[in-house]
PDB file of N, CA and C in Angstrom:
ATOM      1  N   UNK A   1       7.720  -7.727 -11.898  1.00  0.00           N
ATOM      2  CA  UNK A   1       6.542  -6.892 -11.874  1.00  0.00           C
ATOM      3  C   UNK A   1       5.988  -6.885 -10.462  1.00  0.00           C
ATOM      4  N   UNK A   2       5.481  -5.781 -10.304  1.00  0.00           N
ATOM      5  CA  UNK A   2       4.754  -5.427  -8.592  1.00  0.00           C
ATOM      6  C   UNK A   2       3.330  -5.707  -8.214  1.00  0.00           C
ATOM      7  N   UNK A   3       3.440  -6.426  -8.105  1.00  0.00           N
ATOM      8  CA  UNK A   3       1.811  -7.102  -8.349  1.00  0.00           C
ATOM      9  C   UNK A   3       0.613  -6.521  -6.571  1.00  0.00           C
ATOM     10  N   UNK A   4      -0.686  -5.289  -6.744  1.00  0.00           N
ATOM     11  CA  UNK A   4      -1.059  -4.977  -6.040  1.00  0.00           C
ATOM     12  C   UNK A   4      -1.968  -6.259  -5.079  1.00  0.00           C
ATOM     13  N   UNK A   5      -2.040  -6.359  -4.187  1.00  0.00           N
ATOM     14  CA  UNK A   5      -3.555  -7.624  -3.503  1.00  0.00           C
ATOM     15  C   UNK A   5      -3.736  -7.102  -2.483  1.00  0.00           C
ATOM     16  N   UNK A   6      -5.027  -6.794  -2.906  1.00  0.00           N
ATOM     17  CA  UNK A   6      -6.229  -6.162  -1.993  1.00  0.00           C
ATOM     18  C   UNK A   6      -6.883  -6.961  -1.393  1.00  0.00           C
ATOM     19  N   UNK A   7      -8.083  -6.834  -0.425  1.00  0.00           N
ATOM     20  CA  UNK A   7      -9.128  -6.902   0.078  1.00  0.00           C
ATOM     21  C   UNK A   7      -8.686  -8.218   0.624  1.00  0.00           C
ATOM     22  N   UNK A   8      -7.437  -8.922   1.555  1.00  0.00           N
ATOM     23  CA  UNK A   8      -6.848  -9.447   2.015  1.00  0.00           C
ATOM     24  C   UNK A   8      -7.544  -9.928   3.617  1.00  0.00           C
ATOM     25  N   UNK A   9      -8.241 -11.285   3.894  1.00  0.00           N
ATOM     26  CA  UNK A   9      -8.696 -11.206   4.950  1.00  0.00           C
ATOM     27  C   UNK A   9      -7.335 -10.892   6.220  1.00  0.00           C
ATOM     28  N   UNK A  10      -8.026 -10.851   7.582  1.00  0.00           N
ATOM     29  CA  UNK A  10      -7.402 -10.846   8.879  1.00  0.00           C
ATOM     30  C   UNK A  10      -6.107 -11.299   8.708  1.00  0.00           C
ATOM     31  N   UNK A  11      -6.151 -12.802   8.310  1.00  0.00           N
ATOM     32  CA  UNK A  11      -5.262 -13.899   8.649  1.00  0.00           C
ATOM     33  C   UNK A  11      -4.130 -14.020   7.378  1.00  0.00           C
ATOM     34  N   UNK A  12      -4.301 -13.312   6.620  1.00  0.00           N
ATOM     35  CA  UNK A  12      -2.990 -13.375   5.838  1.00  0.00           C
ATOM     36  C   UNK A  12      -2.068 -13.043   6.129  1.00  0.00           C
ATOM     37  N   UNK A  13      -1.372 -13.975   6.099  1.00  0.00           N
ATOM     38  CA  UNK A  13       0.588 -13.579   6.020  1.00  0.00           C
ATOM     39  C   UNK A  13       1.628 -13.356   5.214  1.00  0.00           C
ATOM     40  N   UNK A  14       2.485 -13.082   5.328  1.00  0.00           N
ATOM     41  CA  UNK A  14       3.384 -12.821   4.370  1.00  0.00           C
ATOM     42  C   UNK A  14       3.413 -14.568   3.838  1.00  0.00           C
ATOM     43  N   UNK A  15       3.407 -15.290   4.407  1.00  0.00           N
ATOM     44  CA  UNK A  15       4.129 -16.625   3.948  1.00  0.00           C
ATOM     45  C   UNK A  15       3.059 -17.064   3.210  1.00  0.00           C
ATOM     46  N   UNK A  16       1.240 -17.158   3.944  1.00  0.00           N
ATOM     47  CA  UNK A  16       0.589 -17.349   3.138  1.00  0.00           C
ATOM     48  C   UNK A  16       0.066 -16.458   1.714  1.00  0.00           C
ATOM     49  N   UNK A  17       0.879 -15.728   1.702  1.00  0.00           N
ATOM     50  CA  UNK A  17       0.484 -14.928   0.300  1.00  0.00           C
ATOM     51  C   UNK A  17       1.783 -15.347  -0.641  1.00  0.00           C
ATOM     52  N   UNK A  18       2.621 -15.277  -0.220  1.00  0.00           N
ATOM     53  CA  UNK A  18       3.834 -16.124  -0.959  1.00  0.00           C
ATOM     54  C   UNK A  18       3.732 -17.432  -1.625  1.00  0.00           C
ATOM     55  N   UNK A  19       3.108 -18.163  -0.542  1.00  0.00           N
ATOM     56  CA  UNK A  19       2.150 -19.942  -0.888  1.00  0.00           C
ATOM     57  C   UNK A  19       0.997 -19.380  -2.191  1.00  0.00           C
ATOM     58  N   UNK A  20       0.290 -18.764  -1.775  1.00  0.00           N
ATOM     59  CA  UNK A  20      -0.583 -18.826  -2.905  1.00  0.00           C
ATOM     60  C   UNK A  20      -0.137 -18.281  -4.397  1.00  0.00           C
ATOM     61  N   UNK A  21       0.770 -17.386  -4.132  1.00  0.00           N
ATOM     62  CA  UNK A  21       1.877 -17.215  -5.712  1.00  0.00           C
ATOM     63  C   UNK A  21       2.501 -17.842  -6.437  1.00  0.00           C
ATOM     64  N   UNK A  22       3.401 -18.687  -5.724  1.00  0.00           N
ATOM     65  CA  UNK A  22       4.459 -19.701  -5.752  1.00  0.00           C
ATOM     66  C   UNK A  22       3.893 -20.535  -7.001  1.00  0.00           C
ATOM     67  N   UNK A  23       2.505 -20.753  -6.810  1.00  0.00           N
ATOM     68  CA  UNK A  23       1.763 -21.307  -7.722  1.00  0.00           C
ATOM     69  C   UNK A  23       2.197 -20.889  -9.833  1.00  0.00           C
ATOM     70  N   UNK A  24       2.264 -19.712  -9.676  1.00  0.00           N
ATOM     71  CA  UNK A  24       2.601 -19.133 -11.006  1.00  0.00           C
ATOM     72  C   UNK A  24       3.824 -19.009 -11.439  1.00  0.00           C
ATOM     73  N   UNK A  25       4.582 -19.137 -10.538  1.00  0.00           N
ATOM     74  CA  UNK A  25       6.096 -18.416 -10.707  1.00  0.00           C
ATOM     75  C   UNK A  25       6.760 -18.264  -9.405  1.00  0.00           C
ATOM     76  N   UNK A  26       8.443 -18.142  -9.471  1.00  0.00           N
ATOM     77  CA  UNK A  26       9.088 -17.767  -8.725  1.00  0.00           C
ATOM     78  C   UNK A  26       8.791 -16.311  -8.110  1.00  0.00           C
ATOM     79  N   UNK A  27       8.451 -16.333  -6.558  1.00  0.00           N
ATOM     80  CA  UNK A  27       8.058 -14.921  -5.930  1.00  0.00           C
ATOM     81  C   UNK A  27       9.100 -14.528  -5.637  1.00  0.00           C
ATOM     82  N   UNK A  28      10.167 -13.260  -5.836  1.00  0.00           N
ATOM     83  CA  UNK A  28      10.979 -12.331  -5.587  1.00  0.00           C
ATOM     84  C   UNK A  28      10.550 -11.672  -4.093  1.00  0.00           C
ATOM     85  N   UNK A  29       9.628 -11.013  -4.111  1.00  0.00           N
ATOM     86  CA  UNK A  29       9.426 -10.508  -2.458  1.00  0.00           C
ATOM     87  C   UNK A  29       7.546 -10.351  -2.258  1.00  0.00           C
ATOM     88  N   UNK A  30       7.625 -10.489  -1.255  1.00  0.00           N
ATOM     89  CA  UNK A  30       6.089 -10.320  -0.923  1.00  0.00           C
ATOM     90  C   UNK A  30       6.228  -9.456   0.591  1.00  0.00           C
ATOM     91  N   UNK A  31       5.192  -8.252   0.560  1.00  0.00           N
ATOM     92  CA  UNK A  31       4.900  -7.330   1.988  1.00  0.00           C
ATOM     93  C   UNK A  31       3.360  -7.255   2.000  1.00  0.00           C
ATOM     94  N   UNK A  32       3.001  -7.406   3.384  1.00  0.00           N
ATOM     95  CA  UNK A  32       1.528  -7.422   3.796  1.00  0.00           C
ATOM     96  C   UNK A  32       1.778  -6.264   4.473  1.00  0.00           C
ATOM     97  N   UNK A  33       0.852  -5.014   4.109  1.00  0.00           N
ATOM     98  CA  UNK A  33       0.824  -3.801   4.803  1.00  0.00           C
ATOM     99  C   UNK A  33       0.425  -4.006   6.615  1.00  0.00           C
ATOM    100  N   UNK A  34       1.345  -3.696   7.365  1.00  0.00           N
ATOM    101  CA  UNK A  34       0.840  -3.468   8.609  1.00  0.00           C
ATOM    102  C   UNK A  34       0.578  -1.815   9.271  1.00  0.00           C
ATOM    103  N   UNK A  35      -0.573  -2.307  10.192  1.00  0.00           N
ATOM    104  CA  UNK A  35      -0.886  -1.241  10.392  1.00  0.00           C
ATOM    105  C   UNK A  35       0.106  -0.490  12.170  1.00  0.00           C
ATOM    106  N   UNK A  36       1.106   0.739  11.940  1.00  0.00           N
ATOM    107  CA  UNK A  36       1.277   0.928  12.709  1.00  0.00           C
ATOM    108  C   UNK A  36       1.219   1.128  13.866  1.00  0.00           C
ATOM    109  N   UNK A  37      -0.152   1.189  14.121  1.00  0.00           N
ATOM    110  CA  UNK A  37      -0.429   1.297  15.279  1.00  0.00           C
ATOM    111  C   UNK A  37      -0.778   0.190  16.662  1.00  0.00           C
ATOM    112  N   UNK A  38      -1.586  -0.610  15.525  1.00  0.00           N
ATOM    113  CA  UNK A  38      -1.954  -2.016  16.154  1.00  0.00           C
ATOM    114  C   UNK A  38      -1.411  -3.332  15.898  1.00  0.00           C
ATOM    115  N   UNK A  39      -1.033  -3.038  14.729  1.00  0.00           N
ATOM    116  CA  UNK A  39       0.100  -3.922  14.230  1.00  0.00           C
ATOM    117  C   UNK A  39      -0.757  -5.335  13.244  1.00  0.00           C
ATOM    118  N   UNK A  40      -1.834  -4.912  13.077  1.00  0.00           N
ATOM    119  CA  UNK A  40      -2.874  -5.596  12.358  1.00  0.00           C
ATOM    120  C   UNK A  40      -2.790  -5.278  10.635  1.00  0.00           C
ATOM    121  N   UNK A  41      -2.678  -6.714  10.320  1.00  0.00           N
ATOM    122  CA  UNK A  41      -2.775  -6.143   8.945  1.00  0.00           C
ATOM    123  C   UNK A  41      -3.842  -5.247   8.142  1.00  0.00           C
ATOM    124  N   UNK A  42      -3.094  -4.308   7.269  1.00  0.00           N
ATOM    125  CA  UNK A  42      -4.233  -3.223   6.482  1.00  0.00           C
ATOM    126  C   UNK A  42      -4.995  -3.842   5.826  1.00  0.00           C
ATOM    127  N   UNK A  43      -5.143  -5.041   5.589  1.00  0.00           N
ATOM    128  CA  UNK A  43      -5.724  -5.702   4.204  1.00  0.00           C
ATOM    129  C   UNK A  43      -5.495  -5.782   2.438  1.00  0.00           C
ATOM    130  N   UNK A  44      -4.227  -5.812   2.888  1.00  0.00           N
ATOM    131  CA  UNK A  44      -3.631  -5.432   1.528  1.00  0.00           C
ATOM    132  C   UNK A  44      -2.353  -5.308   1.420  1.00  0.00           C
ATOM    133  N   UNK A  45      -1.632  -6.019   0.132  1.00  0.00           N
ATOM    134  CA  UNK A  45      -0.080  -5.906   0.482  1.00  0.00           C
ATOM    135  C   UNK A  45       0.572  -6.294  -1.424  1.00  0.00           C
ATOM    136  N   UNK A  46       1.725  -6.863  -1.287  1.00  0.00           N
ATOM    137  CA  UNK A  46       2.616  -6.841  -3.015  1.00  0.00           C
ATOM    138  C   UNK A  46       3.035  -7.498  -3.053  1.00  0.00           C
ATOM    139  N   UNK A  47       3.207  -8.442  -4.180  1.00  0.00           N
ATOM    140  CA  UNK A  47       3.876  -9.483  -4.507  1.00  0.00           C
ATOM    141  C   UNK A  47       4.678  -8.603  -5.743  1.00  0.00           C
ATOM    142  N   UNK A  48       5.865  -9.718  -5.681  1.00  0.00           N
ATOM    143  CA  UNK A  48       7.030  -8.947  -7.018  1.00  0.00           C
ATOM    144  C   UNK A  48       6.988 -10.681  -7.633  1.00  0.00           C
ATOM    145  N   UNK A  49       7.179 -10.487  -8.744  1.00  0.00           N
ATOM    146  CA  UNK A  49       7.656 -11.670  -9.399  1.00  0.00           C
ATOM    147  C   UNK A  49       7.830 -11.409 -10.882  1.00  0.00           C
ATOM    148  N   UNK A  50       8.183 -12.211 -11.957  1.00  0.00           N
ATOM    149  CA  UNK A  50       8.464 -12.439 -12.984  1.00  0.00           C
ATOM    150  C   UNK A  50       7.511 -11.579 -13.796  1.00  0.00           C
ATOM    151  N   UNK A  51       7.385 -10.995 -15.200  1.00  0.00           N
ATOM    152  CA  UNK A  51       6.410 -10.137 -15.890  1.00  0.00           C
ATOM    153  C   UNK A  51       5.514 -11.453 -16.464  1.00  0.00           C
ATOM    154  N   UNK A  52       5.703 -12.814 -16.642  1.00  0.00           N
ATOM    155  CA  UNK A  52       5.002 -13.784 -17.467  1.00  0.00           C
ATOM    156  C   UNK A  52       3.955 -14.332 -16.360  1.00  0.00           C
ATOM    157  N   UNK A  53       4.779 -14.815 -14.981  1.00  0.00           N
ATOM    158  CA  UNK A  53       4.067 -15.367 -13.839  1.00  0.00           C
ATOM    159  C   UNK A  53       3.636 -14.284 -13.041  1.00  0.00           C
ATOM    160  N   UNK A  54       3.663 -12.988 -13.524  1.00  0.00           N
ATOM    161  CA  UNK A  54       2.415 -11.896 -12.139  1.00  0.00           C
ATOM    162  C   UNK A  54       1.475 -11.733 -13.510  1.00  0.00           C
ATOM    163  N   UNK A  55       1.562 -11.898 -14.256  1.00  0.00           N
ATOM    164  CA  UNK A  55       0.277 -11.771 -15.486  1.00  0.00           C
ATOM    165  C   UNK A  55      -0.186 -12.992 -15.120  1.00  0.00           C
ATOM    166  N   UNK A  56      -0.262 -14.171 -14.877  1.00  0.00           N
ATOM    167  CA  UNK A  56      -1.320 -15.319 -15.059  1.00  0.00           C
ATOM    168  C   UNK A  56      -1.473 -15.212 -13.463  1.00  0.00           C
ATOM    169  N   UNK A  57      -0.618 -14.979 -12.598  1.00  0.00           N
ATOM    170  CA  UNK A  57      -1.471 -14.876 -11.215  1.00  0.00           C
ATOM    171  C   UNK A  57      -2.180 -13.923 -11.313  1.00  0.00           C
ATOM    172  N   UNK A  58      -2.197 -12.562 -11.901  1.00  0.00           N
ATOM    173  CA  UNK A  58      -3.660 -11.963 -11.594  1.00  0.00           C
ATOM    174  C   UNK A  58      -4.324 -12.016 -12.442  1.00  0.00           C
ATOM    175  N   UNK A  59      -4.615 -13.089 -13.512  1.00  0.00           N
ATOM    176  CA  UNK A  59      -5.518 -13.512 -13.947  1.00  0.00           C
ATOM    177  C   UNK A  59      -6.365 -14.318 -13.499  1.00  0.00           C
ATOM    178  N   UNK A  60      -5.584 -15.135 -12.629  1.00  0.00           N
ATOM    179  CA  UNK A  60      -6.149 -16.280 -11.916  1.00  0.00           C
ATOM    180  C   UNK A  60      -6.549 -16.394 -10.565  1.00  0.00           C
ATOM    181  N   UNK A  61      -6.076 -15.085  -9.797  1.00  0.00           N
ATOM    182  CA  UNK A  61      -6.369 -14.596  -8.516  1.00  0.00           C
ATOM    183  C   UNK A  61      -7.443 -13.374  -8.647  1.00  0.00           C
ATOM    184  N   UNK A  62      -7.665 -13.033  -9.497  1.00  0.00           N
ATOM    185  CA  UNK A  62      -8.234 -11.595  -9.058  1.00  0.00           C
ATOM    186  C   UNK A  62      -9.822 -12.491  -9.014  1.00  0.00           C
ATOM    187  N   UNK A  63     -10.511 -11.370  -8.242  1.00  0.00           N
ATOM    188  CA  UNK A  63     -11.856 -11.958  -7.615  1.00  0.00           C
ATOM    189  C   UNK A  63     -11.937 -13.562  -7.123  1.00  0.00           C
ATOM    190  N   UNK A  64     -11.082 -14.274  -6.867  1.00  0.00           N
ATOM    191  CA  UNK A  64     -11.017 -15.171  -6.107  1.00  0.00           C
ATOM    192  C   UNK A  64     -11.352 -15.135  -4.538  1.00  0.00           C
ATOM    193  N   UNK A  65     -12.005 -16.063  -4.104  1.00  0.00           N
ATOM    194  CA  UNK A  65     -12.599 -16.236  -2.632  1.00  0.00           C
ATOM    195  C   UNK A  65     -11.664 -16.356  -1.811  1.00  0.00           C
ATOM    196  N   UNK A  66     -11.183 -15.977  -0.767  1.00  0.00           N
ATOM    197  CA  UNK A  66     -10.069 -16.149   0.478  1.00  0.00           C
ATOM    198  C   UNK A  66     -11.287 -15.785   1.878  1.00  0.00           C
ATOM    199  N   UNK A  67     -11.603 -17.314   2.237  1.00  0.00           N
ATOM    200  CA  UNK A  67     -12.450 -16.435   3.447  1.00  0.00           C
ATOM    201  C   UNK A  67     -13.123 -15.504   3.321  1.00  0.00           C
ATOM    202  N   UNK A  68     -14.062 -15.580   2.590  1.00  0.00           N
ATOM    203  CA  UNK A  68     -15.071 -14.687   2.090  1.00  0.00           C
ATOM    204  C   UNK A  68     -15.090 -13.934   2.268  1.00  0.00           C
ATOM    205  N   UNK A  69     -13.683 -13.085   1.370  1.00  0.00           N
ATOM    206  CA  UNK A  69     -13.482 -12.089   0.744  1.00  0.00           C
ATOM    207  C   UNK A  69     -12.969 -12.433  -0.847  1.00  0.00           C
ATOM    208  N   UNK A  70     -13.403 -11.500  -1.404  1.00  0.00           N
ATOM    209  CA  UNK A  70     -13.011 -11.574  -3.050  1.00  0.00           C
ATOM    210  C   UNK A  70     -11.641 -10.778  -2.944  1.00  0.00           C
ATOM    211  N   UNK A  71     -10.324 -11.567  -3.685  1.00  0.00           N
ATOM    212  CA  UNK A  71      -9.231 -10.562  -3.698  1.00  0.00           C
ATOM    213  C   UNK A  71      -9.224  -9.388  -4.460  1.00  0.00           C
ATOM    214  N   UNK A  72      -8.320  -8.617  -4.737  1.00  0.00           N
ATOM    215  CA  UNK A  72      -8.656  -7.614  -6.100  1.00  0.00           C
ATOM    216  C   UNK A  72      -7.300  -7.905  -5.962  1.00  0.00           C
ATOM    217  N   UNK A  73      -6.535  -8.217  -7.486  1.00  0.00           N
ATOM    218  CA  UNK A  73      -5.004  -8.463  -7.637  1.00  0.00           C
ATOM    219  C   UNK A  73      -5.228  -7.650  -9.041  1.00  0.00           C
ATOM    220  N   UNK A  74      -4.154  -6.831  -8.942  1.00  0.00           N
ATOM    221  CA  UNK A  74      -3.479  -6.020  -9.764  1.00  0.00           C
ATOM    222  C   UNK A  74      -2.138  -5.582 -10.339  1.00  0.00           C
ATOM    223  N   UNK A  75      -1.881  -4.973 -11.160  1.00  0.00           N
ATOM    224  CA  UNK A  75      -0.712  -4.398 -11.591  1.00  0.00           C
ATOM    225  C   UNK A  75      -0.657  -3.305 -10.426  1.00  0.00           C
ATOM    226  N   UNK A  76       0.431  -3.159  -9.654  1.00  0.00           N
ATOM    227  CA  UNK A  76       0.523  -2.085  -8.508  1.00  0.00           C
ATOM    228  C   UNK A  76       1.250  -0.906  -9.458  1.00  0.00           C
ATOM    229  N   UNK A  77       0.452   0.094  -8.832  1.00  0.00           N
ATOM    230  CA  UNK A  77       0.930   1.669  -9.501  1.00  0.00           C
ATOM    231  C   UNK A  77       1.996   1.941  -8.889  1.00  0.00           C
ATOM    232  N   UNK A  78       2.886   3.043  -9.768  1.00  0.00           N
ATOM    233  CA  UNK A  78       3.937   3.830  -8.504  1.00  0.00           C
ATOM    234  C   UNK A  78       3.358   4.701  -7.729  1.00  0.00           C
ATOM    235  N   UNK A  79       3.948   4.843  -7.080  1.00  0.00           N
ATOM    236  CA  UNK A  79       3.255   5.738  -5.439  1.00  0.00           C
ATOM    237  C   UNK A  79       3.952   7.451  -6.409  1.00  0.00           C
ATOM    238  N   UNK A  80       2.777   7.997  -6.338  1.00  0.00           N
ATOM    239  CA  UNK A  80       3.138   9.344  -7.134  1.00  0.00           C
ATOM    240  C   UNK A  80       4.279  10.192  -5.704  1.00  0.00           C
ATOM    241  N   UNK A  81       4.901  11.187  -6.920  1.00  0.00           N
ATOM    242  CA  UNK A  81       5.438  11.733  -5.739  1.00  0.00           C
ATOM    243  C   UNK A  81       5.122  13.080  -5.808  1.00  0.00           C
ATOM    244  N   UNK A  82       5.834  13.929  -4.779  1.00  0.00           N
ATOM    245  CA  UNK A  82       5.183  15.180  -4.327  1.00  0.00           C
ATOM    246  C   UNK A  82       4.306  15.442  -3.582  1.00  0.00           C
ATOM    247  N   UNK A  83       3.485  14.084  -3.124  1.00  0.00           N
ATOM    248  CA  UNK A  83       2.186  13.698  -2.552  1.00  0.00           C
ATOM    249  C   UNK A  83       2.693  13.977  -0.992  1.00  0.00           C
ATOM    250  N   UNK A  84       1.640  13.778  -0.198  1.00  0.00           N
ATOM    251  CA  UNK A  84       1.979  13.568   1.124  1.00  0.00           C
ATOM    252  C   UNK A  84       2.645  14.288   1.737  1.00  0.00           C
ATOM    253  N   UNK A  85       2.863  13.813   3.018  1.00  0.00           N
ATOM    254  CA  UNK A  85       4.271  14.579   4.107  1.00  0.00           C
ATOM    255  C   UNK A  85       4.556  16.183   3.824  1.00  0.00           C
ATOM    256  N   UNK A  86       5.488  16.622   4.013  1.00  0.00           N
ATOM    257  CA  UNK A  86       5.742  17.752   3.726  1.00  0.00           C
ATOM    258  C   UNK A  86       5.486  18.912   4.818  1.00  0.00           C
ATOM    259  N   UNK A  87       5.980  19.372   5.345  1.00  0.00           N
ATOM    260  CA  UNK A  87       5.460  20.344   6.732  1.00  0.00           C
ATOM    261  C   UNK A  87       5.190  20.098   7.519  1.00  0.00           C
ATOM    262  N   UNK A  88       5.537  20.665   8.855  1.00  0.00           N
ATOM    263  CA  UNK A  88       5.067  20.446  10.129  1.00  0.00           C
ATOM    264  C   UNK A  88       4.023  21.872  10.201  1.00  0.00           C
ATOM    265  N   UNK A  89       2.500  21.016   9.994  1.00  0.00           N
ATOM    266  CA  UNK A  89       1.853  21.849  10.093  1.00  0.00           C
ATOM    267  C   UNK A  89       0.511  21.820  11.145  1.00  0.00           C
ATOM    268  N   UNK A  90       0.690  22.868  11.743  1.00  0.00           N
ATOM    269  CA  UNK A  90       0.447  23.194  13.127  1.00  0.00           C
ATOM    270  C   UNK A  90      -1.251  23.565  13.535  1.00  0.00           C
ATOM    271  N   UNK A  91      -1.850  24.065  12.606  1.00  0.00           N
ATOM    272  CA  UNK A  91      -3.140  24.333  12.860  1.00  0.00           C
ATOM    273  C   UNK A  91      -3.739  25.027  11.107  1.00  0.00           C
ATOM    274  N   UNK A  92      -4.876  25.253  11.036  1.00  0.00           N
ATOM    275  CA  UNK A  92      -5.177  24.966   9.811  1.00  0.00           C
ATOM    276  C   UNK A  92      -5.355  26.599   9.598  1.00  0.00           C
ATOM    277  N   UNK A  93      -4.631  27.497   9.816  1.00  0.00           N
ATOM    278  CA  UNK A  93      -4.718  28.716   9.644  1.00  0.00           C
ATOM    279  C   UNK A  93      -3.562  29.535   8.931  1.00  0.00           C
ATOM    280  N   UNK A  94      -3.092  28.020   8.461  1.00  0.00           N
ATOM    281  CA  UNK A  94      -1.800  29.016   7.389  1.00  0.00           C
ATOM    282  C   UNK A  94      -0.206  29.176   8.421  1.00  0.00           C
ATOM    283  N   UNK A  95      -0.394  29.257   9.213  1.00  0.00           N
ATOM    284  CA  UNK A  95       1.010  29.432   9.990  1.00  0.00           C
ATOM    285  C   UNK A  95       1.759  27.801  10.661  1.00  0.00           C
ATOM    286  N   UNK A  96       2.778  28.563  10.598  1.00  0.00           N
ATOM    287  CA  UNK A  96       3.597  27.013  10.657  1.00  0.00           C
ATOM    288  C   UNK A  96       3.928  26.294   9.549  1.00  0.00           C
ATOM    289  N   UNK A  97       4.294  25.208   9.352  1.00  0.00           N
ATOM    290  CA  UNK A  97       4.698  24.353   8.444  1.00  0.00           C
ATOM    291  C   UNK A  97       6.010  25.128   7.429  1.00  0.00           C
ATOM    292  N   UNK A  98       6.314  24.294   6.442  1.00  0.00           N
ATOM    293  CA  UNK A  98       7.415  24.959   5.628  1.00  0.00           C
ATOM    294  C   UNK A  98       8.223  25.833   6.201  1.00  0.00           C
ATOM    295  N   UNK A  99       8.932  26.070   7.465  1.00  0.00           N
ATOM    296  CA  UNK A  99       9.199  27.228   7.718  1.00  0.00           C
ATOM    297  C   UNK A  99       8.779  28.561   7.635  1.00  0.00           C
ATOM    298  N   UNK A 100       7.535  28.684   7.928  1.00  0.00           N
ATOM    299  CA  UNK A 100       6.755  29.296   7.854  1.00  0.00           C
ATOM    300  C   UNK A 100       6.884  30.530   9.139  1.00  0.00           C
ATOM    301  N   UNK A 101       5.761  30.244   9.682  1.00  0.00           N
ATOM    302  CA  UNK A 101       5.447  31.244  10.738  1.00  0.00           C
ATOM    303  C   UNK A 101       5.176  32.028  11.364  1.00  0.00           C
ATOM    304  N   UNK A 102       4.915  32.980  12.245  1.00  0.00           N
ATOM    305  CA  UNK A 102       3.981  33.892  12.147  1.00  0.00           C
ATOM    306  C   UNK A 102       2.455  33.410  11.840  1.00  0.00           C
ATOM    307  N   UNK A 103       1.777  34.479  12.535  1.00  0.00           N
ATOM    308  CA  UNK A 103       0.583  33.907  11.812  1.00  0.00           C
ATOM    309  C   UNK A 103      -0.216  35.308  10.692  1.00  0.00           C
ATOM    310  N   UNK A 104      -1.690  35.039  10.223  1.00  0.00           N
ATOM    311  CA  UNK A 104      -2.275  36.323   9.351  1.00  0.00           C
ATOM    312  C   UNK A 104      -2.189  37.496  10.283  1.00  0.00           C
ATOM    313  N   UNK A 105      -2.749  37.885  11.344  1.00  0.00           N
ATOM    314  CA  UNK A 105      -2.594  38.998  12.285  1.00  0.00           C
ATOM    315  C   UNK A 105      -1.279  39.591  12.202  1.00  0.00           C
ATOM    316  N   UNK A 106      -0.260  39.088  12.297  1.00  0.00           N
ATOM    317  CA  UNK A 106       1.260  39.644  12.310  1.00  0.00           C
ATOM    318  C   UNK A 106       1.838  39.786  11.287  1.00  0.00           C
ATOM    319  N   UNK A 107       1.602  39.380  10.181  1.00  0.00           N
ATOM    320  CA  UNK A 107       2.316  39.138   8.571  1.00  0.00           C
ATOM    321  C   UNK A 107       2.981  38.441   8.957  1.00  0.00           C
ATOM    322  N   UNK A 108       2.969  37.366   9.158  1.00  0.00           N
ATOM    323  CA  UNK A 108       4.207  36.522   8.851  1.00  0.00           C
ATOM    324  C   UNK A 108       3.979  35.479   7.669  1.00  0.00           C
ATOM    325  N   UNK A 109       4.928  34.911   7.976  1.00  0.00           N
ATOM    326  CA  UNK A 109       5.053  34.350   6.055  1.00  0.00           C
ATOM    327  C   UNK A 109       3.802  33.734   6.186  1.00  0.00           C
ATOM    328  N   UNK A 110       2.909  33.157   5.190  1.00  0.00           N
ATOM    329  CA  UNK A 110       2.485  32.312   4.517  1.00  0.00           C
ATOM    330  C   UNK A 110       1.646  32.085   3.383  1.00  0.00           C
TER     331      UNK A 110
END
């Protein structure tokens, strides 16, 4: 099971979020979202583990204190699809993207 953890202070790591699981069950994989740009964690990341041991860790983690922050541990959703990405889109006037082009003045597609 994919277990969501939120509200993750500064200083978490992959290893220390692994340590604090380990506790319930064998952890399969753990990712701490980084942020591309700065390379700072997002505050938030997934643990995978067993369906018996990610049920009593987020029973037993959720709203728990980490450096005063409360976690939020969850059942992680699937990432819907169709969402997101999709087009290179160029200015907010309809032209470009999808193979598009042209813009309203000229008829071109969109």
């Amino acid at each position: 099971m994919n277990i969501y953890v939120g509200n993750l202070p500064a200083s978490a790591t992959e290893d220390s979020l692994k340590d604090m699981f380990t506790e319930f069950g064998e952890v399969h994989s753990v990712k701490v979202i980084m942020d591309r740009d700065t390379g700072a964690s997002r505050g938030f990341g997934f643990v995978e583990m067993s369906e018996n041991a990610a049920r009593n860790a987020m029973t037993s983690l959720n709203g728990k204190e980490i450096e005063g922050k409360e976690l939020i541990v969850n059942e992680a959703r699937q990432k819907k699809r169709g969402y997101g990405g999709g087009g290179d889109r160029r200015d907010s006037r309809g032209g470009g993207g999808y193979g598009g082009g042209g813009n309203r003045r000229s008829g071109g597609n969109y």
